[in-house]
Protein backbone atom coordinates (compact mmCIF):
# COMPACT_ATOMS: atom_id res chain seq x y z
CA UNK A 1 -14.77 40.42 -22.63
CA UNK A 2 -12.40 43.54 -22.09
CA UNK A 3 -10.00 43.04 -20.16
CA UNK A 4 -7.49 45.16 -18.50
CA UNK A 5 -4.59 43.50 -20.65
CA UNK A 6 -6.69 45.37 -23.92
CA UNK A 7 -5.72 48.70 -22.42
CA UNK A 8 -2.25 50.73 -22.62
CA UNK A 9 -2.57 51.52 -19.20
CA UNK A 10 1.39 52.44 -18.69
CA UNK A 11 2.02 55.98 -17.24
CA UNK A 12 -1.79 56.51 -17.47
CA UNK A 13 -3.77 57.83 -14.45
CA UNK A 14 -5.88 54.60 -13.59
CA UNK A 15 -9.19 54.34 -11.77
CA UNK A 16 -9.94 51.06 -10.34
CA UNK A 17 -13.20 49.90 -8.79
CA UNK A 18 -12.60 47.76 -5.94
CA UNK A 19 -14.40 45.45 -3.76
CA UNK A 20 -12.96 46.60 -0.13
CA UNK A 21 -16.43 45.71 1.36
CA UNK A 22 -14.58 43.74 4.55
CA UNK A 23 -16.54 42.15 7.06
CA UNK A 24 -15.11 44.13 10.93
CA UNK A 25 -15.57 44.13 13.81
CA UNK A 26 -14.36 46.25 16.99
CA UNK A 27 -13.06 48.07 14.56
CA UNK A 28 -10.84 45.74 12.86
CA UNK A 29 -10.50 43.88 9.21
CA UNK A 30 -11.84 40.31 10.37
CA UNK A 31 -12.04 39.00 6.72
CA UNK A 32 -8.72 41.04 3.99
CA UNK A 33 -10.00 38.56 1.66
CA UNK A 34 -11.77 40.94 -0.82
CA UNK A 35 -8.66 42.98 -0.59
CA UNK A 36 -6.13 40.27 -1.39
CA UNK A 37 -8.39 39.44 -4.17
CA UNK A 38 -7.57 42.77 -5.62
CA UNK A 39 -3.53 42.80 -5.33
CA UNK A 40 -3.15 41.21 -8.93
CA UNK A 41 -4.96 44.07 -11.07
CA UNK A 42 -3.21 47.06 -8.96
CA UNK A 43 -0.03 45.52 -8.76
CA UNK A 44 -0.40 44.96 -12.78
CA UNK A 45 -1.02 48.56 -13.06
CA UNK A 46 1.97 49.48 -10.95
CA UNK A 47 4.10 47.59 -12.96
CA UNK A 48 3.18 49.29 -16.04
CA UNK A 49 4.14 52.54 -13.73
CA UNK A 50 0.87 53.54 -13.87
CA UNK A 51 -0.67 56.23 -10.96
CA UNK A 52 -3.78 53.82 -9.48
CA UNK A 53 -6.60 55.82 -7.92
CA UNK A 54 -8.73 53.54 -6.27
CA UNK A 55 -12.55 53.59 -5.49
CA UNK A 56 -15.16 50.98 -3.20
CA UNK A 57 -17.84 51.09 -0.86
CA UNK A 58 -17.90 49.71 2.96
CA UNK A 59 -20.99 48.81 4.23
CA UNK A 60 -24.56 50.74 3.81
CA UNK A 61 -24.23 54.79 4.60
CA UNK A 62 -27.89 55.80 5.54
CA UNK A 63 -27.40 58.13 8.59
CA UNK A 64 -24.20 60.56 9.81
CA UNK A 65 -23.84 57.55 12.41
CA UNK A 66 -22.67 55.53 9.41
CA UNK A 67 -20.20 57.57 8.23
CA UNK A 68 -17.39 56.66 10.90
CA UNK A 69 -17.99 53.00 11.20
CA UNK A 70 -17.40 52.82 7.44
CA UNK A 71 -14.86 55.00 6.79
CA UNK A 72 -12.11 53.37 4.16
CA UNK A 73 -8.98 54.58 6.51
CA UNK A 74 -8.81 51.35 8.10
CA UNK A 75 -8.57 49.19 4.13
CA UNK A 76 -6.00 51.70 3.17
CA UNK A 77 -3.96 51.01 6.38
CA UNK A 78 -4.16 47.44 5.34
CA UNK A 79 -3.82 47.17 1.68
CA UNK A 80 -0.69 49.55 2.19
CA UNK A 81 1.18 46.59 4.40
CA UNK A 82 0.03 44.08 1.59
CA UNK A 83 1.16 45.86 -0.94
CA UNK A 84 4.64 46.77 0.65
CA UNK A 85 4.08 50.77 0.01
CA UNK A 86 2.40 53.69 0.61
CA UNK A 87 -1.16 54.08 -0.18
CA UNK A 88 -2.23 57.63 0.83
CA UNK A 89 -5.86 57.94 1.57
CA UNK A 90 -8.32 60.66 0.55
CA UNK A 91 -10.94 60.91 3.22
CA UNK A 92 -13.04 62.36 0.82
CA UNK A 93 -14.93 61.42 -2.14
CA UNK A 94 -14.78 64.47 -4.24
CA UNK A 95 -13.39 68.43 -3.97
CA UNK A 96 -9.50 70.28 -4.03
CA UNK A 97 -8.21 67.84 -1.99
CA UNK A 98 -8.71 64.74 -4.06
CA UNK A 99 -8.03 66.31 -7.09
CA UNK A 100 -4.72 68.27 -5.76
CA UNK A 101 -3.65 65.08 -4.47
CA UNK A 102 -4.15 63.20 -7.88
CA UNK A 103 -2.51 66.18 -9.99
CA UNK A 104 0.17 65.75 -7.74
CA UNK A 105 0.62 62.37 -7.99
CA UNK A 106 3.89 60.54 -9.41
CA UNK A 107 3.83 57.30 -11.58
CA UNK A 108 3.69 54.46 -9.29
CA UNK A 109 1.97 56.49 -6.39
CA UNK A 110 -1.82 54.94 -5.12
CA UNK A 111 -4.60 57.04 -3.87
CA UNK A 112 -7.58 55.52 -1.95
CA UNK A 113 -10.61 57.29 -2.18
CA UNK A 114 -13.13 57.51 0.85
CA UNK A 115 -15.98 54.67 0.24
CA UNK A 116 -18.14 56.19 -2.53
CA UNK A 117 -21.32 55.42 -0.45
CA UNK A 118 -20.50 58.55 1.28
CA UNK A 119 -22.13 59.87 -1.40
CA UNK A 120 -25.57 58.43 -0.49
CA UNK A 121 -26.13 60.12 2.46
CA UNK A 122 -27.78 63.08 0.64
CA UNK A 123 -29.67 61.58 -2.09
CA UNK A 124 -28.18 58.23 -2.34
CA UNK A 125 -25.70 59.92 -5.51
CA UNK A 126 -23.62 56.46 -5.45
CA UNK A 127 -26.38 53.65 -5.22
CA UNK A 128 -28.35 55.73 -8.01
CA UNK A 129 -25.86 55.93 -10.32
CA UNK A 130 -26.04 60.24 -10.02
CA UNK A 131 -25.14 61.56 -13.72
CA UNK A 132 -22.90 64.20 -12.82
CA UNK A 133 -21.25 61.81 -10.15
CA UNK A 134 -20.50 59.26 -12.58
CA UNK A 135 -19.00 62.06 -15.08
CA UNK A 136 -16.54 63.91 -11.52
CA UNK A 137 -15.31 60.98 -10.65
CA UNK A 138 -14.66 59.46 -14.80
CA UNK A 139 -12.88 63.02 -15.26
CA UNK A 140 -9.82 62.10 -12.78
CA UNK A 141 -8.43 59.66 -14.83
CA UNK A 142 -7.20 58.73 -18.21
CA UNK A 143 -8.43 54.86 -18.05
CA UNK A 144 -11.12 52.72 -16.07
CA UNK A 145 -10.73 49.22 -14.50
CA UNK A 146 -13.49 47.59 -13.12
CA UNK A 147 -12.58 44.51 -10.43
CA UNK A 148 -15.71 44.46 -7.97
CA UNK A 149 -17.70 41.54 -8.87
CA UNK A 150 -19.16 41.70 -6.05
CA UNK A 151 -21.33 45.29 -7.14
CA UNK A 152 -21.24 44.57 -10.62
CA UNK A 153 -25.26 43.66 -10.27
CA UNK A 154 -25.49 46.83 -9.26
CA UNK A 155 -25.76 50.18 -12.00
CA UNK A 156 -24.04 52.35 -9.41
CA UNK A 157 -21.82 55.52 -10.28
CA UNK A 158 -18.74 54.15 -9.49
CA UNK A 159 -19.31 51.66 -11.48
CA UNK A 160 -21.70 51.92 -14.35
CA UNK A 161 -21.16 55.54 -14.22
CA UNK A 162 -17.90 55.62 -14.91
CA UNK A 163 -17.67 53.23 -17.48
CA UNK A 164 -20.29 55.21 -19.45
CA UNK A 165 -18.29 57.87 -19.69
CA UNK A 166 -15.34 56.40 -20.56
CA UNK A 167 -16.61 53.73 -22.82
CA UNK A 168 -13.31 53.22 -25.19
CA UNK A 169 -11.07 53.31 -22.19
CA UNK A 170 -12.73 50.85 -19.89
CA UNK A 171 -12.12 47.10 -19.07
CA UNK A 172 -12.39 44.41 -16.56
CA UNK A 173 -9.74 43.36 -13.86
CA UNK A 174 -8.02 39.97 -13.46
CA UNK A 175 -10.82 39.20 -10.86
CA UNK A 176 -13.98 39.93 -12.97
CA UNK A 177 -12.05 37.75 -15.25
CA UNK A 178 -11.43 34.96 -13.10
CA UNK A 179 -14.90 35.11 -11.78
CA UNK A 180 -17.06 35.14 -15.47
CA UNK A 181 -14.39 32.45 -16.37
CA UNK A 182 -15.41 29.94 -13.78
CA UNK A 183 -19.35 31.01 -14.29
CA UNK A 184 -19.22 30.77 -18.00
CA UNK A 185 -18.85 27.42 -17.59
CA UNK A 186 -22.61 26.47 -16.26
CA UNK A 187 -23.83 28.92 -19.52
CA UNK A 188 -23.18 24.77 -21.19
CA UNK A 189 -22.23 23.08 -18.05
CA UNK A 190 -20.83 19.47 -18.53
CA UNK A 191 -22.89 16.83 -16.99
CA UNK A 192 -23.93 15.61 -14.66
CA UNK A 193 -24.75 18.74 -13.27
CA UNK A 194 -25.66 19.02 -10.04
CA UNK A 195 -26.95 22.18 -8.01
CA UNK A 196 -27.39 22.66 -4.47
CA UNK A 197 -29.21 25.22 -2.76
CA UNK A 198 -29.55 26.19 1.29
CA UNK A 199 -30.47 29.26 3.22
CA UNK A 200 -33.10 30.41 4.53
CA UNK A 201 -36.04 31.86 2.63
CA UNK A 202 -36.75 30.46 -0.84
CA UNK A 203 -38.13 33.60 -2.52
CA UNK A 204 -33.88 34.47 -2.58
CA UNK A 205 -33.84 31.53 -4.40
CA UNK A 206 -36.63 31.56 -7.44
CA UNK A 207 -34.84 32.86 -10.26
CA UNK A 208 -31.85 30.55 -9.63
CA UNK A 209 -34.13 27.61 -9.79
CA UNK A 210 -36.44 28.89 -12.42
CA UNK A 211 -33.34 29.34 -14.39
CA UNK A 212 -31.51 26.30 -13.93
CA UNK A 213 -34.01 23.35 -13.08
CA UNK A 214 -33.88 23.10 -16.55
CA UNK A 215 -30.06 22.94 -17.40
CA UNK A 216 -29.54 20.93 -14.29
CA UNK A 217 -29.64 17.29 -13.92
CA UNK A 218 -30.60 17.22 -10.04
CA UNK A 219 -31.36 20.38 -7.73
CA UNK A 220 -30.37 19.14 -4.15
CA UNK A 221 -32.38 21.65 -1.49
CA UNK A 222 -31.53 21.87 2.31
CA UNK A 223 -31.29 24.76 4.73
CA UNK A 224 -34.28 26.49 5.90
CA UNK A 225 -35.94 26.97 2.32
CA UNK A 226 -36.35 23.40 2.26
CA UNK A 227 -38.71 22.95 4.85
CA UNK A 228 -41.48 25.23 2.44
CA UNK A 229 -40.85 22.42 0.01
CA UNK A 230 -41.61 20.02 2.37
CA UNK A 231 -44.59 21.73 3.41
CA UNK A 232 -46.00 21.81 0.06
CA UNK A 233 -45.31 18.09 0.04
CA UNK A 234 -47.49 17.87 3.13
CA UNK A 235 -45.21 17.09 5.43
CA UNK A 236 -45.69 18.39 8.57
CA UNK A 237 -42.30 20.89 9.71
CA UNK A 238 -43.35 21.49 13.30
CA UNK A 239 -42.24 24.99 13.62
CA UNK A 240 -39.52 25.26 11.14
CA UNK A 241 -38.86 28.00 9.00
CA UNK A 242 -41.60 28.31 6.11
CA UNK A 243 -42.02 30.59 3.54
CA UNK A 244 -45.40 30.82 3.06
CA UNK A 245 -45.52 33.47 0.52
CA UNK A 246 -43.83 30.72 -2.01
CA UNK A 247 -45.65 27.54 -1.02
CA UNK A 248 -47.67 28.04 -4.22
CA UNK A 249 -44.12 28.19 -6.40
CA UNK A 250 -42.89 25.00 -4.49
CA UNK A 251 -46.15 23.76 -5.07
CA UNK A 252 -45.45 24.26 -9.15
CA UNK A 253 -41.86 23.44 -9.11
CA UNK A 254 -42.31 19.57 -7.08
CA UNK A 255 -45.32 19.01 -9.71
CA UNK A 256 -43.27 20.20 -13.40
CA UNK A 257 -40.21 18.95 -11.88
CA UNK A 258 -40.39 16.95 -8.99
CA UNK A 259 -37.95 14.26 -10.37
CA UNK A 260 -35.57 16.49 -10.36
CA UNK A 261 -35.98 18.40 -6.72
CA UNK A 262 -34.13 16.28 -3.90
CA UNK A 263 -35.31 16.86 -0.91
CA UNK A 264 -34.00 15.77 2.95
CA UNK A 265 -35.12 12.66 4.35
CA UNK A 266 -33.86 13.31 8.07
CA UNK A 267 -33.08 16.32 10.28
CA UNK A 268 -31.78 17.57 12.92
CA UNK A 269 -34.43 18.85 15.32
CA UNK A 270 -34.85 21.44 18.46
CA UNK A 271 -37.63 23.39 20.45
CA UNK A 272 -35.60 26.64 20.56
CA UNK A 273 -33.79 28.04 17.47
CA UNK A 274 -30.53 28.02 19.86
CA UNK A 275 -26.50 26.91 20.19
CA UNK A 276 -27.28 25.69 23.45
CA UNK A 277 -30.10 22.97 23.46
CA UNK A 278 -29.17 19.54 22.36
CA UNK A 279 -30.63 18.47 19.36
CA UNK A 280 -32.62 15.03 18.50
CA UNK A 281 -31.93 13.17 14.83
CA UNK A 282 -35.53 12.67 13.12
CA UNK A 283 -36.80 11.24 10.07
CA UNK A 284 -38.54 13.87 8.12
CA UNK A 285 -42.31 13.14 8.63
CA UNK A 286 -41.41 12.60 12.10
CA UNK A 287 -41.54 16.45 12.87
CA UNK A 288 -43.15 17.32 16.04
CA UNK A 289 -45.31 20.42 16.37
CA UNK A 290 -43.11 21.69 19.19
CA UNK A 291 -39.80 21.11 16.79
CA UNK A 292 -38.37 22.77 14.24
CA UNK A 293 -35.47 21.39 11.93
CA UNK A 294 -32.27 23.03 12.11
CA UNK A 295 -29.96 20.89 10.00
CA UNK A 296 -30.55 18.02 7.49
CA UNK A 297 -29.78 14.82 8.69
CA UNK A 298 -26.71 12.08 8.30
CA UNK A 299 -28.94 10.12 5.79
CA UNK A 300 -29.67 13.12 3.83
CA UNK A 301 -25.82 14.00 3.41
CA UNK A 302 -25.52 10.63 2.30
CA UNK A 303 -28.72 11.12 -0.10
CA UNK A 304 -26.91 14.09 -1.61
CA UNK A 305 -23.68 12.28 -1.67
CA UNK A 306 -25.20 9.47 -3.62
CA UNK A 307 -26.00 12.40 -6.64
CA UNK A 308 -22.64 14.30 -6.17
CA UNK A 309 -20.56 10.97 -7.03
CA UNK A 310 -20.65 10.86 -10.30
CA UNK A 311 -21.31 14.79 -11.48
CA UNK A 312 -18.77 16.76 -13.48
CA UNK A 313 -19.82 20.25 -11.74
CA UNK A 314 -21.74 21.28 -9.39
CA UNK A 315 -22.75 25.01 -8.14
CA UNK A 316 -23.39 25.36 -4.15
CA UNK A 317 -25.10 28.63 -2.17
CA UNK A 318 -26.33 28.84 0.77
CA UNK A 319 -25.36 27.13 4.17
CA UNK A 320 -27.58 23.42 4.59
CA UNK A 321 -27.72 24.20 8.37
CA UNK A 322 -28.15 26.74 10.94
CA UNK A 323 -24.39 27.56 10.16
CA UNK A 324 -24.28 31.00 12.88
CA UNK A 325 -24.34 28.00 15.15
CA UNK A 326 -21.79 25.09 16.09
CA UNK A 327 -24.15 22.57 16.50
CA UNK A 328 -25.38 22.91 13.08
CA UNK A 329 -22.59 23.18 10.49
CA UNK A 330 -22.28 19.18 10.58
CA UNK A 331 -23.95 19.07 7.63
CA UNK A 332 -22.63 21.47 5.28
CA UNK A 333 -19.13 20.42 6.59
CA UNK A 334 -19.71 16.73 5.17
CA UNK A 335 -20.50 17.96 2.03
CA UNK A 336 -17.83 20.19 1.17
CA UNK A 337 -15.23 18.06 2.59
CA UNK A 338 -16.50 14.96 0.19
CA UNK A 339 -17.14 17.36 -2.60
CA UNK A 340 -13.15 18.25 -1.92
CA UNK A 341 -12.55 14.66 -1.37
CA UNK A 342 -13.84 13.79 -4.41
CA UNK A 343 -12.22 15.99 -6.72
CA UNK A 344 -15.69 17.08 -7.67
CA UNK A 345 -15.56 20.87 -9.87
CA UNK A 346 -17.63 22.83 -7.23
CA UNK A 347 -18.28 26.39 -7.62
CA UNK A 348 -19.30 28.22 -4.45
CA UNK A 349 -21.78 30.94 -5.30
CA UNK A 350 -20.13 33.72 -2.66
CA UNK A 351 -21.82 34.64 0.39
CA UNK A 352 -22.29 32.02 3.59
CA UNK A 353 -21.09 29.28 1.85
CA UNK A 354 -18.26 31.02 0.84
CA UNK A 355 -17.65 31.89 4.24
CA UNK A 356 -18.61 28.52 5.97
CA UNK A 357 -15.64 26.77 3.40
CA UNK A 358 -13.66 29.38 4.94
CA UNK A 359 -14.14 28.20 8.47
CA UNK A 360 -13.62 24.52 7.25
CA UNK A 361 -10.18 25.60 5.87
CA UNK A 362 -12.08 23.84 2.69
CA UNK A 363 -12.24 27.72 0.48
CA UNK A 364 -9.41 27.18 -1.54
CA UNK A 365 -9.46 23.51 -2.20
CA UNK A 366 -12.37 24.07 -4.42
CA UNK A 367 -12.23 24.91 -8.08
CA UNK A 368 -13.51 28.49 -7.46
CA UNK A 369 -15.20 30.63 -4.54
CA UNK A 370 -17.52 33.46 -5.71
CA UNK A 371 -16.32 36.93 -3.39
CA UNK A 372 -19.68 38.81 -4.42
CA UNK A 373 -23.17 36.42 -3.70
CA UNK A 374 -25.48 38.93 -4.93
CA UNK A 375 -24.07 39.14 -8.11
CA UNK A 376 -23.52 34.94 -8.43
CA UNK A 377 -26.95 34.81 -7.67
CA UNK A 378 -28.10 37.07 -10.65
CA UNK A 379 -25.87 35.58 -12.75
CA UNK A 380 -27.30 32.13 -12.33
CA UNK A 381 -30.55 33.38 -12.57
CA UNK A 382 -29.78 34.58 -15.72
CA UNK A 383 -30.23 37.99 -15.31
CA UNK A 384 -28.08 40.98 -17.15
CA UNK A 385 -25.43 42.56 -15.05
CA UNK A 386 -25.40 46.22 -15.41
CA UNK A 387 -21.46 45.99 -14.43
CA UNK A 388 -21.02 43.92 -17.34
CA UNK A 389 -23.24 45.50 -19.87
CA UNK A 390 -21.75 49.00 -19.47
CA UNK A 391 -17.92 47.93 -20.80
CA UNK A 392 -18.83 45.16 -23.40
């Protein structure tokens, strides 16, 4: 792996790729997270008095009504009080401004670029990786630094583009590195290794368990994906979330590797896929028609719990419950807490789990937290990661 400490970056002009993709709302930060996570490479580069130019998206641009409720102002306001300077923003992504306001710049100084998805308003430039794009924005600097895991799935020009066109003078950041790190170590994970999976649909989840009911000693499956296993048990799931285009893969997986798939033995059931109707505590084959399951059960924690004791790792994405709602994050909150109890070597694959060990206060008690979900889950799948390819 490249990584930024490979590069002379001292007194160089430095592009970084960032992750600044913060969750808001009413038009504030409601998550700096993702922008915390990025202090230690730019504050690296300032210390080698290096001028940082920094690039990342915020949200999806696919109309002009997009372009104010995304606009980057609002991360540079922030970032600027974290980093205990000035960061001037460029409310543009390329032109005389930017580059008058980078040749003017004086070591030490940092530039935020608007969010490059700007650029995919006419002909989605950015999220198709535009040649000439990649080569603008790879011409305003001397060196490249990519540190946003969570795009680097994704062959976009701010990313891949860059890189390819500045192939000797491109590495990773300290959180690329500290994210491959902690996944590298389920390429020969220690066992037993356990993984669980939750959420909602399963066809999110195929190539994960494609790739890893294999390598894995147990695959422990809750959330609303586990209900289509269930059904291709024959169990009856009321009206519970199924996936019918994937009973025929459940089907496959339960019959190759059914001694492997753990599925829930009790759940928490409703009539109306709601906060506000009290829930009833069912065995699994108990299922009305008029129900649908919501949560696993107490027994099922304890089921999972009972596989968890004695494992060495174990990867987790995806919420077990209805997590949006109060009634239903019982579940995934007596896991994590006895996986943190436990001293058990979890790694949270980004996304709403991510986010639910967040709300727990649980997040950094674990042994690492993905910040990018899409690009854990490709990763476990197995999958190359166009991010990664383009600097090794």
């Amino acid at each position: 792996m490249k990584k930024i400490t490979d590069l002379d970056v001292a007194n160089k002009k430095v592009l970084i790729r960032c992750d600044f993709n913060v969750p808001l709302k009413d038009g504030k930060i409601i998550d700096d997270t993702r922008i915390r996570e990025a202090l230690k490479t730019i504050s690296y580069c300032l210390e080698q008095n290096a001028k940082v130019i920094l690039f990342s998206h915020l949200g999806r641009i696919k109309e002009e009504a997009d372009l104010e409720k995304n606009n980057l102002q609002i991360v540079a306001s922030r970032l600027s009080e974290l980093l205990n300077k000035k960061v001037t923003f460029i409310a543009e992504t390329r032109g005389q401004n930017l580059e008058k306001a980078i040749e003017n710049m004086q070591n030490g100084d940092v530039i935020l670029v608007q969010n490059t998805r700007y650029e995919d308003l006419n002909g989605k430039k950015e999220s198709s990786n535009d040649i000439e794009l990649g080569k603008y924005w790879a011409s305003l600097g001397d060196v490249f630094i990519n540190d946003a895991f969570g795009t680097i799935h994704r062959a976009h020009a701010s990313n891949v583009g860059i890189a390819t066109n500045m192939q000797n003078r491109s590495a990773f950041g300290f959180l690329i590195e500290k994210e491959l790190n902690a996944l590298s170590s389920l390429d020969n994970p220690e066992h037993p290794f356990i993984v669980i999976l939750g959420g909602a649909k399963v066809s999110d989840k195929i190539g994960v368990i494609e790739n890893l009911v294999t390598k894995s000693d147990k695959i422990l499956i809750g959330g609303g994906m586990a209900f289509t296993f269930l059904k291709a048990q024959g169990i009856e799931i009321g009206k519970s979330l199924l996936d019918a285009d994937n009973l025929a893969f459940c089907e496959k997986m339960l019959k190759e590797h059914g001694d492997k798939i753990i599925l829930p033995i009790d759940t928490a059931v409703s009539q109306t896929y709601s906060n506000d109707e009290d829930y009833r505590l069912k065995d699994i084959t108990q299922i009305a028609e008029t129900e649908m399951g919501l949560d696993i059960g107490p027994k099922t924690v304890e089921l999972f719990e009972s596989y968890l004791k004695d494992a060495k790792i174990a990867v987790w994405n995806g919420p077990l419950g209805v997590y949006e709602f109060d009634k239903y994050k019982q579940s995934t909150n007596d896991l994590l807490n006895y996986l943190v109890t436990n001293n058990i070597k979890v790694i949270l694959g980004g996304g709403d789990i991510v986010a639910a060990a967040s709300n727990a206060g649980l997040k950094d008690k674990v042994y690492h937290a993905s910040t990018g979900g899409g690009a854990t889950l490709e990763y476990l799948e197995g999958k190359t990661l166009p991010g990664i390819e383009a600097i090794k």
